[in-house]
C-alpha atoms as a PDB file:
ATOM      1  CA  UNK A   1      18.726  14.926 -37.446  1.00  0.00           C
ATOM      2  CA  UNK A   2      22.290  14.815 -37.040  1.00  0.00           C
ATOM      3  CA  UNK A   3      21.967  16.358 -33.858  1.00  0.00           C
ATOM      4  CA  UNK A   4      19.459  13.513 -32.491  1.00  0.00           C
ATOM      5  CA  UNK A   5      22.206  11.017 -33.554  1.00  0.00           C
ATOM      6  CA  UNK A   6      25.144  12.476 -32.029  1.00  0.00           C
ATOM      7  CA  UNK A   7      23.224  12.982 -28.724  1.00  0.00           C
ATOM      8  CA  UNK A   8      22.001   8.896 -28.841  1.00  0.00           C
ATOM      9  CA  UNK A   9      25.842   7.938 -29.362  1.00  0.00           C
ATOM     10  CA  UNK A  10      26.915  10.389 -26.415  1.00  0.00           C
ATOM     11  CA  UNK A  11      24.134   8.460 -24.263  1.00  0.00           C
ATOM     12  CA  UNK A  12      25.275   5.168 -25.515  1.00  0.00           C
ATOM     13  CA  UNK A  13      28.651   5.511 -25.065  1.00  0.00           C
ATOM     14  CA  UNK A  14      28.250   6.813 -21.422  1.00  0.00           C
ATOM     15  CA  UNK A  15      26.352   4.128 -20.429  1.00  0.00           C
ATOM     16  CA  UNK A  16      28.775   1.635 -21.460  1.00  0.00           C
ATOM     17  CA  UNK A  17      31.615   3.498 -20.289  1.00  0.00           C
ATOM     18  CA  UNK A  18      30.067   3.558 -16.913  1.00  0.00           C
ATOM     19  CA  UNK A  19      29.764  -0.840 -16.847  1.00  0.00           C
ATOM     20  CA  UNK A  20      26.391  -0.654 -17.622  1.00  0.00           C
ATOM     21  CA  UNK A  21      25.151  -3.360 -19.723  1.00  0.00           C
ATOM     22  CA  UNK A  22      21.651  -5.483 -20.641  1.00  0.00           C
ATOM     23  CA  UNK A  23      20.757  -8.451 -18.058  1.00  0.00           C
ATOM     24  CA  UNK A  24      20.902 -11.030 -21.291  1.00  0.00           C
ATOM     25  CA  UNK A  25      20.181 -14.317 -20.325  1.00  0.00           C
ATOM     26  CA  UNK A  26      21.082 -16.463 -17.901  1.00  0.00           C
ATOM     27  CA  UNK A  27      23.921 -18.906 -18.713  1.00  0.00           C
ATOM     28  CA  UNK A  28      24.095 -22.578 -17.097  1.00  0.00           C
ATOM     29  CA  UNK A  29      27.224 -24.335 -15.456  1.00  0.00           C
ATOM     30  CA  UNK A  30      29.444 -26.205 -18.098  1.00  0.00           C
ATOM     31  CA  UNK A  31      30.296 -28.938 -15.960  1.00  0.00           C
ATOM     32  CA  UNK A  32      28.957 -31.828 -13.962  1.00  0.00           C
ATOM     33  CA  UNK A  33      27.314 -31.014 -10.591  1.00  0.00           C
ATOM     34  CA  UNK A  34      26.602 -33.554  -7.614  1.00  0.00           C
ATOM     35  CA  UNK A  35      24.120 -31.876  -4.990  1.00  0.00           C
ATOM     36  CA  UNK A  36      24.179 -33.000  -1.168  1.00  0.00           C
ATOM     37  CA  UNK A  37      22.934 -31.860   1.576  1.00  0.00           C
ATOM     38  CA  UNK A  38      19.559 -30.852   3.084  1.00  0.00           C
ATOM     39  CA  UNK A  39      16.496 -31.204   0.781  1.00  0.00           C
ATOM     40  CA  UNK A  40      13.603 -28.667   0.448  1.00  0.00           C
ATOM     41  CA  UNK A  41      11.447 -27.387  -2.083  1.00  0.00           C
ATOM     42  CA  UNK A  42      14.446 -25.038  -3.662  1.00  0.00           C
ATOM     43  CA  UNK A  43      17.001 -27.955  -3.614  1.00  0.00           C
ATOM     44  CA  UNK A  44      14.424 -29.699  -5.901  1.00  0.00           C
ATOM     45  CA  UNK A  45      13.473 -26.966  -7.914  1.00  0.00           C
ATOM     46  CA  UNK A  46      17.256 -26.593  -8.885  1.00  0.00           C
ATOM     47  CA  UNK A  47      17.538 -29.954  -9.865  1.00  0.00           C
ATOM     48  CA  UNK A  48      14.685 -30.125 -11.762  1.00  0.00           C
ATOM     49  CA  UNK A  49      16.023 -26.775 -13.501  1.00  0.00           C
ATOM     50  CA  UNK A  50      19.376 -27.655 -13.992  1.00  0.00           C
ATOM     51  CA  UNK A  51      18.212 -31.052 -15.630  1.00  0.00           C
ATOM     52  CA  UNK A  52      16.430 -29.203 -17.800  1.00  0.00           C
ATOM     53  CA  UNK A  53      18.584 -27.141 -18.896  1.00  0.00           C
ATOM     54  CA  UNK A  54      21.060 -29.902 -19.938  1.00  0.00           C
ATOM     55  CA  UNK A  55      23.654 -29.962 -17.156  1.00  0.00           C
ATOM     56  CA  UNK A  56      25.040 -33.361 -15.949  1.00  0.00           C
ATOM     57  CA  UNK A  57      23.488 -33.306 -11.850  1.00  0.00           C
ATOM     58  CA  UNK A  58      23.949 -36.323  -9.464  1.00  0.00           C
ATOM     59  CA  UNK A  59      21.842 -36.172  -5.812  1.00  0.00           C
ATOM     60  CA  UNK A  60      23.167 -37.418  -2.886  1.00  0.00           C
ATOM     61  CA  UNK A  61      22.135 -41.037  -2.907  1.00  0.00           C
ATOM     62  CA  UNK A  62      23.374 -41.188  -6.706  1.00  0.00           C
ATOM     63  CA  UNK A  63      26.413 -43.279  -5.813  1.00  0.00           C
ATOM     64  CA  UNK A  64      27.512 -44.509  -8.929  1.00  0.00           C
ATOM     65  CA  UNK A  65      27.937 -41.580 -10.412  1.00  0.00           C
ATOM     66  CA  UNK A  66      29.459 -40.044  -7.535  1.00  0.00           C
ATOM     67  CA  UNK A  67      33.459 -39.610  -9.072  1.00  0.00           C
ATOM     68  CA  UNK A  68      32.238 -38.149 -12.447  1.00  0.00           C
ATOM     69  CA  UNK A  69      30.921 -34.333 -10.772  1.00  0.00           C
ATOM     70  CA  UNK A  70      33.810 -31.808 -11.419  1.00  0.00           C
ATOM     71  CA  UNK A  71      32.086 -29.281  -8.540  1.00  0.00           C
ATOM     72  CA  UNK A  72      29.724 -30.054  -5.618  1.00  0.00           C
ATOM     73  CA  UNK A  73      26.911 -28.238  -4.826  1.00  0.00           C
ATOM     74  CA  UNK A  74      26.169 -28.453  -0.645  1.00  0.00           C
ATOM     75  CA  UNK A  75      23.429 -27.424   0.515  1.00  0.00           C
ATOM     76  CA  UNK A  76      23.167 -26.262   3.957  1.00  0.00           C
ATOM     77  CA  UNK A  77      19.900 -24.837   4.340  1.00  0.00           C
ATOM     78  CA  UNK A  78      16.710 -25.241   2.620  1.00  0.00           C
ATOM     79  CA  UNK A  79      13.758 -23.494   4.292  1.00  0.00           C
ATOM     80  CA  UNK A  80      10.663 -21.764   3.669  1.00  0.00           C
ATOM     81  CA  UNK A  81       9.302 -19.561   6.231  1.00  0.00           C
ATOM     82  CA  UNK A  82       5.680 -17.862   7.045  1.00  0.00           C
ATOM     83  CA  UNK A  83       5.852 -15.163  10.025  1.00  0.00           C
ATOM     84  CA  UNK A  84       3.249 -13.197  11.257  1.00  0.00           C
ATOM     85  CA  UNK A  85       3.864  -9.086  10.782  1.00  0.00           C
ATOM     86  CA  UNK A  86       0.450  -7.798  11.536  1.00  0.00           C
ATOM     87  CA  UNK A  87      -2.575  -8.471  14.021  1.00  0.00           C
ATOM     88  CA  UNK A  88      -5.556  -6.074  14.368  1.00  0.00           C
ATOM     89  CA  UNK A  89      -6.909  -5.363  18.166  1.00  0.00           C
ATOM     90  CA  UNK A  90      -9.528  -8.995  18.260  1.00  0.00           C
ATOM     91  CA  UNK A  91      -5.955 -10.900  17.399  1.00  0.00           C
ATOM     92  CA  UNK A  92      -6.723 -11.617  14.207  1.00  0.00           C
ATOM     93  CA  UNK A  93      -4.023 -12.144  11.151  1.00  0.00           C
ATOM     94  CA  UNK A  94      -3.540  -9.122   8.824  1.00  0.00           C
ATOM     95  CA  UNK A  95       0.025  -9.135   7.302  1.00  0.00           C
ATOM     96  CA  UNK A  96       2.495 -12.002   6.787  1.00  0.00           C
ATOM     97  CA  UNK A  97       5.917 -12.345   5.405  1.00  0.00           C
ATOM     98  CA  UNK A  98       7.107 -14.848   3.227  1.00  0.00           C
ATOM     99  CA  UNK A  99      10.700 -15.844   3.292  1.00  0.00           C
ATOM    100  CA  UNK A 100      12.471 -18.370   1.318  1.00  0.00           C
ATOM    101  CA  UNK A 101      16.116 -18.496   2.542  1.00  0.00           C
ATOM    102  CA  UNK A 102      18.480 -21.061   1.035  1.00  0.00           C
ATOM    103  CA  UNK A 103      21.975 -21.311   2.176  1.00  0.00           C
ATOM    104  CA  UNK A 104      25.110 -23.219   0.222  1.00  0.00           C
ATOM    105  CA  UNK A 105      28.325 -23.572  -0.526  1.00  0.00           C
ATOM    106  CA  UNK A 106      30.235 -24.867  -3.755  1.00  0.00           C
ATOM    107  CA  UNK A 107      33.736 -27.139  -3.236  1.00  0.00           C
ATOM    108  CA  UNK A 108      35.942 -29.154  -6.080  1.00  0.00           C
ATOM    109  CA  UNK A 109      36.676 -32.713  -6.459  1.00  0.00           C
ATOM    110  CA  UNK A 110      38.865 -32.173  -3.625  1.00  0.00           C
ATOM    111  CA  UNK A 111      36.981 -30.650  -1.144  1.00  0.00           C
ATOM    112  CA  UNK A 112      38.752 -26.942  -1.812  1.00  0.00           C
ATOM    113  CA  UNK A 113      35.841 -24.487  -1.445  1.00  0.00           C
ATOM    114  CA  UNK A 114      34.827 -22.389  -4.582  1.00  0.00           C
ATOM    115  CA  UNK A 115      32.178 -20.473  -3.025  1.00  0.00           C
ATOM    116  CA  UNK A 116      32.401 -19.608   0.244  1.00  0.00           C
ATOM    117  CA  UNK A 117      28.774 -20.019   2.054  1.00  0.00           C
ATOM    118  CA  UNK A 118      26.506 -17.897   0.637  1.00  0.00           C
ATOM    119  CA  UNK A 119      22.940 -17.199   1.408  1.00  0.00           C
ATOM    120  CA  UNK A 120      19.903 -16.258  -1.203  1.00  0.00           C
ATOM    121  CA  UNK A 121      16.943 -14.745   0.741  1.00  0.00           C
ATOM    122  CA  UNK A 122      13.869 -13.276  -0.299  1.00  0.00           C
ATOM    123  CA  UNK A 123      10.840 -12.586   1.109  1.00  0.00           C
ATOM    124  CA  UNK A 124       7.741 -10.951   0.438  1.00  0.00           C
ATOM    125  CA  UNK A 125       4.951  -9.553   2.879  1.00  0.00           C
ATOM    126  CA  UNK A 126       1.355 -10.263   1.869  1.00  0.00           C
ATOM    127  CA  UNK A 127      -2.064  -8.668   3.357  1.00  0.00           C
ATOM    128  CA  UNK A 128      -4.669 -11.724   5.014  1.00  0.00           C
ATOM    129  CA  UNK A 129      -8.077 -11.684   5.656  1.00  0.00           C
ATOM    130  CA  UNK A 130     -10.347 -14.265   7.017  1.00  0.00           C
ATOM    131  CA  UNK A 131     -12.805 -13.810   4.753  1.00  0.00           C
ATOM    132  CA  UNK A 132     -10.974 -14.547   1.530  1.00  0.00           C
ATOM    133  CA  UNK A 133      -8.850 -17.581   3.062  1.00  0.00           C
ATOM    134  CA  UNK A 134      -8.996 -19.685   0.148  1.00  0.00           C
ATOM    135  CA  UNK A 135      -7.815 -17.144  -2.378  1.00  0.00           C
ATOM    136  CA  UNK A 136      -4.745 -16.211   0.307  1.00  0.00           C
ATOM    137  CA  UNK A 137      -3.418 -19.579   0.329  1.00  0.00           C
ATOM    138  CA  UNK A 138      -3.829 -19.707  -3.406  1.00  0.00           C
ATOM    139  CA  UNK A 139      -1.676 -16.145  -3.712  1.00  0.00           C
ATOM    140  CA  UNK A 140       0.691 -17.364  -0.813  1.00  0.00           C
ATOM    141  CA  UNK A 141       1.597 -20.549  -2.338  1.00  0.00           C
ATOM    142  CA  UNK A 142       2.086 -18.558  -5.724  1.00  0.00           C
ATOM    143  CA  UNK A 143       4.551 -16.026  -3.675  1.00  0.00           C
ATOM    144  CA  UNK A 144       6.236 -18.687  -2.360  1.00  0.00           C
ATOM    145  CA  UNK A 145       6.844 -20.298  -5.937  1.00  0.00           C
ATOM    146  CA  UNK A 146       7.968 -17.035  -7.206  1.00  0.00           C
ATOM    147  CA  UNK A 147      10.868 -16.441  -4.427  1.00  0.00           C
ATOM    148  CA  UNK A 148      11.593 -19.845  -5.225  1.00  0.00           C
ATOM    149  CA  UNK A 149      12.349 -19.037  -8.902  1.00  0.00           C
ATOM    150  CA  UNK A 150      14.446 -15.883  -8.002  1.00  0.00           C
ATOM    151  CA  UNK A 151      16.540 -18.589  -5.783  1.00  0.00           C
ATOM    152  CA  UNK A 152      16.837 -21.033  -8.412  1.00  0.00           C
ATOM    153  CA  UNK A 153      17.666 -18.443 -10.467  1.00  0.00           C
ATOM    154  CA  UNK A 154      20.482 -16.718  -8.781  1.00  0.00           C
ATOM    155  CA  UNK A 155      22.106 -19.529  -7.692  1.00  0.00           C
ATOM    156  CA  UNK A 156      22.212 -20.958 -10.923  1.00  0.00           C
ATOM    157  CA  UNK A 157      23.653 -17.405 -11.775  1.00  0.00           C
ATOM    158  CA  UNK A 158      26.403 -17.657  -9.497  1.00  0.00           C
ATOM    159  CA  UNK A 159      27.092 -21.344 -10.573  1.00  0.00           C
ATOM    160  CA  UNK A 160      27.641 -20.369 -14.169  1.00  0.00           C
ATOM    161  CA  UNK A 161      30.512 -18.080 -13.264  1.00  0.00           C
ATOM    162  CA  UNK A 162      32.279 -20.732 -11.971  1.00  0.00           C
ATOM    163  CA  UNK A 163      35.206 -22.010 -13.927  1.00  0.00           C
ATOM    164  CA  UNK A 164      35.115 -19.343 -16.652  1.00  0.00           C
END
């Protein structure tokens, strides 16, 4: 018994020793945000997750509560992309990859840059068949929504490290 106990605590105490530690949850930014820049369907997914988690976010367009956002949030691209990786020998469509690639950069009341440009991309590849074309756009849209998540998620990830 005492054997099993000492070996757990050796394990244990490696592991942390080493910097590993549990994901935990994600945290959210604790201060105000103003968003600008292009708009796609991340851009709005962030907004509508950072609302919902509680954090003060004004859009671009928001002018009146423009001066209030300790941080801005640019967005400089916003894209989803669908690529062919596969044909077979009649031409038809076998394999595509799904990308979601969503490029910003975070700068301060006075335009001093936090976080240098930084891009989030993910993709996934996905078999297609023209027999089950209904059901492929059905899993492809749910692909898509699930890179979009990851996105939303790291960035929001990165954003809650800022000013700690």
């Amino acid at each position: 018994m005492w054997r099993r106990t000492l070996l757990l605590s050796a394990v244990a105490g490696t592991l942390g020793a080493c910097g590993f530690r549990l994901r935990g949850t994600t945290g959210q930014p604790a201060y105000a945000l103003r968003i600008t820049g292009a708009s796609g369907p991340v851009t709005q997914a962030l907004i509508k997750q950072l609302r919902r988690d509680k954090v003060a976010v004004t859009v671009d367009g928001d002018a009146p509560a423009a001066g209030e956002a300790d941080y801005t949030l640019v967005v400089l691209d916003d894209q989803r992309i669908r690529t062919v990786q596969a044909t077979n020998t009649s031409g038809q469509v076998r394999e595509i990859r799904l990308r979601v690639q969503f490029r910003w950069t975070l700068v301060d009341a006075k335009n001093n840059e936090i976080v240098a440009p930084t891009t989030a991309l993910y993709e996934q590849d996905l078999s297609f068949s023209e027999v089950q074309v209904l059901g492929k756009a059905d899993e492809e849209a749910s692909n898509f929504e699930t890179l979009q998540q990851r996105t939303v998620t790291n960035v929001i990830n990165q954003l809650s490290r800022v000013g700690r």
